[in-house]
C-alpha atoms as a PDB file:
ATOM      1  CA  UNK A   1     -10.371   0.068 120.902  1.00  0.00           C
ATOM      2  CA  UNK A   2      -7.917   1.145 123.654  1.00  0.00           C
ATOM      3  CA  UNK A   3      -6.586  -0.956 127.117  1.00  0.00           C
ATOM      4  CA  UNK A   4      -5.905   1.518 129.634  1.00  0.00           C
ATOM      5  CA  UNK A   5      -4.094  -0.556 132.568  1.00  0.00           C
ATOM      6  CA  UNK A   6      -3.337   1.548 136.024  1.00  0.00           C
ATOM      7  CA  UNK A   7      -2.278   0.362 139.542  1.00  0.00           C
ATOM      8  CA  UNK A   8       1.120  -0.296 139.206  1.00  0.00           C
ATOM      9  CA  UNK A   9       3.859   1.379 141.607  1.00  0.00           C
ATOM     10  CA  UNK A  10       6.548   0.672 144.577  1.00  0.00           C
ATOM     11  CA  UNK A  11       5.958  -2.089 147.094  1.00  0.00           C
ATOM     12  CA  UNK A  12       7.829  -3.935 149.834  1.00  0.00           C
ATOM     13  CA  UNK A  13       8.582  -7.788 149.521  1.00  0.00           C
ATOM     14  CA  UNK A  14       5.453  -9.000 151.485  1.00  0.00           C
ATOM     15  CA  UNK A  15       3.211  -6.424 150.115  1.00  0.00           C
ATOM     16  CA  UNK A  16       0.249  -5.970 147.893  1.00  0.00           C
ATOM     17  CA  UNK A  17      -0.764  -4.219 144.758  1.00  0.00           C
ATOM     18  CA  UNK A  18      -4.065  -4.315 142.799  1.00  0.00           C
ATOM     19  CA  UNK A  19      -3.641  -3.891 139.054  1.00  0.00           C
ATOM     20  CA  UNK A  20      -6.876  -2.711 136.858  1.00  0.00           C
ATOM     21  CA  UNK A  21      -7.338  -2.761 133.030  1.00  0.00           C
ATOM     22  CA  UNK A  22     -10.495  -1.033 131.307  1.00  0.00           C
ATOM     23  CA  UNK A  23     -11.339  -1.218 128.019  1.00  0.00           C
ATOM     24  CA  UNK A  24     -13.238   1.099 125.702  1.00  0.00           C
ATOM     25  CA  UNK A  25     -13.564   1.671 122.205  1.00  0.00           C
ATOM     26  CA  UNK A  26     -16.234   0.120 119.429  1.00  0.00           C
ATOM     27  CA  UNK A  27     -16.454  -3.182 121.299  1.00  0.00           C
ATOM     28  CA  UNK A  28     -18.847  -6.537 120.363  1.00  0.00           C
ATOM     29  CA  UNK A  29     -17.580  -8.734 123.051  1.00  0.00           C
ATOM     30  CA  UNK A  30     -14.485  -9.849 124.892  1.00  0.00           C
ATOM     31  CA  UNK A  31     -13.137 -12.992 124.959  1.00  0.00           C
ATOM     32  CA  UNK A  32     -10.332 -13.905 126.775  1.00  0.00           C
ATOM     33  CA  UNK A  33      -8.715 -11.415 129.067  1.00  0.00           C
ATOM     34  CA  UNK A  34      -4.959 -11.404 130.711  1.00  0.00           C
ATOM     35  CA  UNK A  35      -2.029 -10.156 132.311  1.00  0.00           C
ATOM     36  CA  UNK A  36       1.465 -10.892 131.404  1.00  0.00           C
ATOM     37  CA  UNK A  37       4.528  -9.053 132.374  1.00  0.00           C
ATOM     38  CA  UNK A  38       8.149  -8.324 131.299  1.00  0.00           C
ATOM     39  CA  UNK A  39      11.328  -7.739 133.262  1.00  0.00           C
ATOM     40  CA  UNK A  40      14.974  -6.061 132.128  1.00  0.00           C
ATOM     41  CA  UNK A  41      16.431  -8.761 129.706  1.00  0.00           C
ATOM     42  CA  UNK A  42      13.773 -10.998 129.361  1.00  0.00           C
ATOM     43  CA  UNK A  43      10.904 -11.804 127.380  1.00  0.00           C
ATOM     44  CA  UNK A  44       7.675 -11.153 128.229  1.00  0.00           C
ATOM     45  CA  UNK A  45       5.562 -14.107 130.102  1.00  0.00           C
ATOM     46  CA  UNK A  46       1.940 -15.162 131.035  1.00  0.00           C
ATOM     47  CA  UNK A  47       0.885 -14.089 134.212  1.00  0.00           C
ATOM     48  CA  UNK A  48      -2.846 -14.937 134.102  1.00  0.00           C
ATOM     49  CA  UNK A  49      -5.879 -15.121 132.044  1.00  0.00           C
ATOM     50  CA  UNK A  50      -9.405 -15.318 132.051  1.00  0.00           C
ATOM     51  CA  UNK A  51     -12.373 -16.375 130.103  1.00  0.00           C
ATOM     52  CA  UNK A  52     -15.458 -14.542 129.540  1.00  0.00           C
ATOM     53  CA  UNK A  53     -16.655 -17.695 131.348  1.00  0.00           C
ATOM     54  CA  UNK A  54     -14.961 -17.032 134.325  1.00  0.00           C
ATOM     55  CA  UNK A  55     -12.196 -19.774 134.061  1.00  0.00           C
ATOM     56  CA  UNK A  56      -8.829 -18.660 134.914  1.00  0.00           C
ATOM     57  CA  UNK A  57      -5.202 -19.928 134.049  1.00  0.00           C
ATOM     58  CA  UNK A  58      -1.830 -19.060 136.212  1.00  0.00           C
ATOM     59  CA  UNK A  59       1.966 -18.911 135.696  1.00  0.00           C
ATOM     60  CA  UNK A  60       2.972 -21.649 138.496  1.00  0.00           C
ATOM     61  CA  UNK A  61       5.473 -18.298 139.877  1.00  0.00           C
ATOM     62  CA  UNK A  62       2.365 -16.770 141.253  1.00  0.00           C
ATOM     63  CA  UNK A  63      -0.191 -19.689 142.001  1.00  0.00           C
ATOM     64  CA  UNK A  64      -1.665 -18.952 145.480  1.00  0.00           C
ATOM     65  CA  UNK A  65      -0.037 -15.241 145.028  1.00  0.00           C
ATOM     66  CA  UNK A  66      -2.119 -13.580 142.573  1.00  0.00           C
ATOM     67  CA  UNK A  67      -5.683 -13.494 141.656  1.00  0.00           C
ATOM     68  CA  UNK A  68      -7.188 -12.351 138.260  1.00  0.00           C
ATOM     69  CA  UNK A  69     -11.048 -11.629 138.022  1.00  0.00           C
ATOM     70  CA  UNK A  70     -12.779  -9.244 135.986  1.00  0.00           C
ATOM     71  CA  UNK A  71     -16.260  -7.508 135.769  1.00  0.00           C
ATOM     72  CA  UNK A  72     -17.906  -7.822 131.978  1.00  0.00           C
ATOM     73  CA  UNK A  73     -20.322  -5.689 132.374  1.00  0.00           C
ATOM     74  CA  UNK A  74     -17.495  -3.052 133.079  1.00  0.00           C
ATOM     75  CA  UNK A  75     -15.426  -4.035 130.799  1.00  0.00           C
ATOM     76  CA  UNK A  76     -12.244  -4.613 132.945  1.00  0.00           C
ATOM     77  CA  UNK A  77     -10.169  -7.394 134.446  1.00  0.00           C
ATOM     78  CA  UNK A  78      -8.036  -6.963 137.529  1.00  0.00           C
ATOM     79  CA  UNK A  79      -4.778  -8.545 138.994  1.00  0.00           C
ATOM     80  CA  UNK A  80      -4.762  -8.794 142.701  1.00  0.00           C
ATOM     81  CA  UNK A  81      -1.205  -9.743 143.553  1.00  0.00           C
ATOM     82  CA  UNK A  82      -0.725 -10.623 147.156  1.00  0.00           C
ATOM     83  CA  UNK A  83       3.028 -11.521 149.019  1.00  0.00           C
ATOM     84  CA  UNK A  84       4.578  -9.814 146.105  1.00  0.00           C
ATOM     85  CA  UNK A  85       8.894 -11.093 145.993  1.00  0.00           C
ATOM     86  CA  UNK A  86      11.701  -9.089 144.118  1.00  0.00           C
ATOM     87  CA  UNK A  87      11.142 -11.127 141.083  1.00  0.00           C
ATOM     88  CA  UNK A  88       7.792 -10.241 140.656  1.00  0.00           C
ATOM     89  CA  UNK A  89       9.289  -6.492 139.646  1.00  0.00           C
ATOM     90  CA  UNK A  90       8.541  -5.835 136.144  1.00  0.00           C
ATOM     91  CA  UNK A  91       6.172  -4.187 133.318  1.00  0.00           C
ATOM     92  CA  UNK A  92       2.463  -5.809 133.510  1.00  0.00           C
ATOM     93  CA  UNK A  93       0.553  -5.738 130.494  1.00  0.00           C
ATOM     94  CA  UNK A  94      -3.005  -6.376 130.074  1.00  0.00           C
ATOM     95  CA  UNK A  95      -4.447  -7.592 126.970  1.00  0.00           C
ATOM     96  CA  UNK A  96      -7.644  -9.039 125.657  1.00  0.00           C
ATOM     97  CA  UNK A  97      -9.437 -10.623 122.759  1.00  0.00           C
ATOM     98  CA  UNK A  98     -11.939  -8.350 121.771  1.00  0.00           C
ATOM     99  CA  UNK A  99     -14.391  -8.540 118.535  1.00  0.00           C
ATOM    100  CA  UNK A 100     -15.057  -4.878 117.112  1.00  0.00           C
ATOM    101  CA  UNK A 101     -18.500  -3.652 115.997  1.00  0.00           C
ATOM    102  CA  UNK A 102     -17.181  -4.192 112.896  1.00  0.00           C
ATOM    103  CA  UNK A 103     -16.657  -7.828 113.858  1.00  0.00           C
ATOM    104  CA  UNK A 104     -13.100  -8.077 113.361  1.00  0.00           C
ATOM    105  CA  UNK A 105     -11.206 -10.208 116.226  1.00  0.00           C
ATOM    106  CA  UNK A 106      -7.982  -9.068 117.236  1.00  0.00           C
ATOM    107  CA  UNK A 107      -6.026  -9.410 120.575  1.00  0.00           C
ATOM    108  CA  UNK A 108      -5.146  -5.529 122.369  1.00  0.00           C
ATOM    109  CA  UNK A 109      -3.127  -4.695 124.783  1.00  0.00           C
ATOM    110  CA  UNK A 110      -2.578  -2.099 127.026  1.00  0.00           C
ATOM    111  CA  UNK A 111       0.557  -0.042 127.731  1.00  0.00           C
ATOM    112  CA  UNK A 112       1.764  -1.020 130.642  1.00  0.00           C
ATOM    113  CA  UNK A 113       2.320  -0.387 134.562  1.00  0.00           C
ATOM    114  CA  UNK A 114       5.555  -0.802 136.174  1.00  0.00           C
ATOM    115  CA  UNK A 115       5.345  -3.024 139.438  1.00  0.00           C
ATOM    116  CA  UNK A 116       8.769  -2.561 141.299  1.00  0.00           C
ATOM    117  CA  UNK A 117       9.019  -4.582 145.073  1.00  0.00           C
ATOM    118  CA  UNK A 118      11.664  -3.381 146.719  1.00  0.00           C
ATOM    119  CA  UNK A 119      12.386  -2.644 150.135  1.00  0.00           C
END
């Protein structure tokens, strides 16, 4: 089972990126689905999640900002991130809860896309 997250890159303060995380691999089902992200010197934090339900979860530093969704049937989640600051510069992960074929559970993640907002 591999994430493969892509989207990331160089933005102005104001501006938008759209982050997208597909997985693949001997999959049964995903569960939960979400984004965090870590910045030089710090740990890395929730950004957003989602269940297979549809119900979604946000870090109050992006409420009204950012908006996670994703497709099941496609396998992928996305991270709409809208008036994007300085502080939102960092590496975004994706990760999910996925059951194998084989039925094991286990939480993936992805490697990473570098969001940098700069002007």
């Amino acid at each position: 089972v591999q994430l493969q997250a892509s989207g990331g890159g160089l933005v102005q303060p104001g501006g938008s990126l759209r982050l997208s995380c597909i997985a693949s691999g001997s999959i049964g089902k995903i569960d939960e689905m979400g984004w965090y992200r870590q910045a030089p010197g710090k740990q890395r934090e929730l950004v957003a999640t989602i269940t297979s339900g549809g119900s979604t979860n946000y870090a109050d530093s992006v409420k009204g900002r950012f908006t996670i969704s994703r497709v099941n049937g496609k396998k992928t989640v996305y991270l709409e991130m809208n008036s994007l600051k300085p502080e939102d510069t960092a590496v975004y992960y994706c990760n999910g809860q996925i059951t194998r074929l084989d039925r094991i559970l286990y939480t993936y993640w992805g490697q990473g896309t570098q969001v940098t907002v700069s002007s």
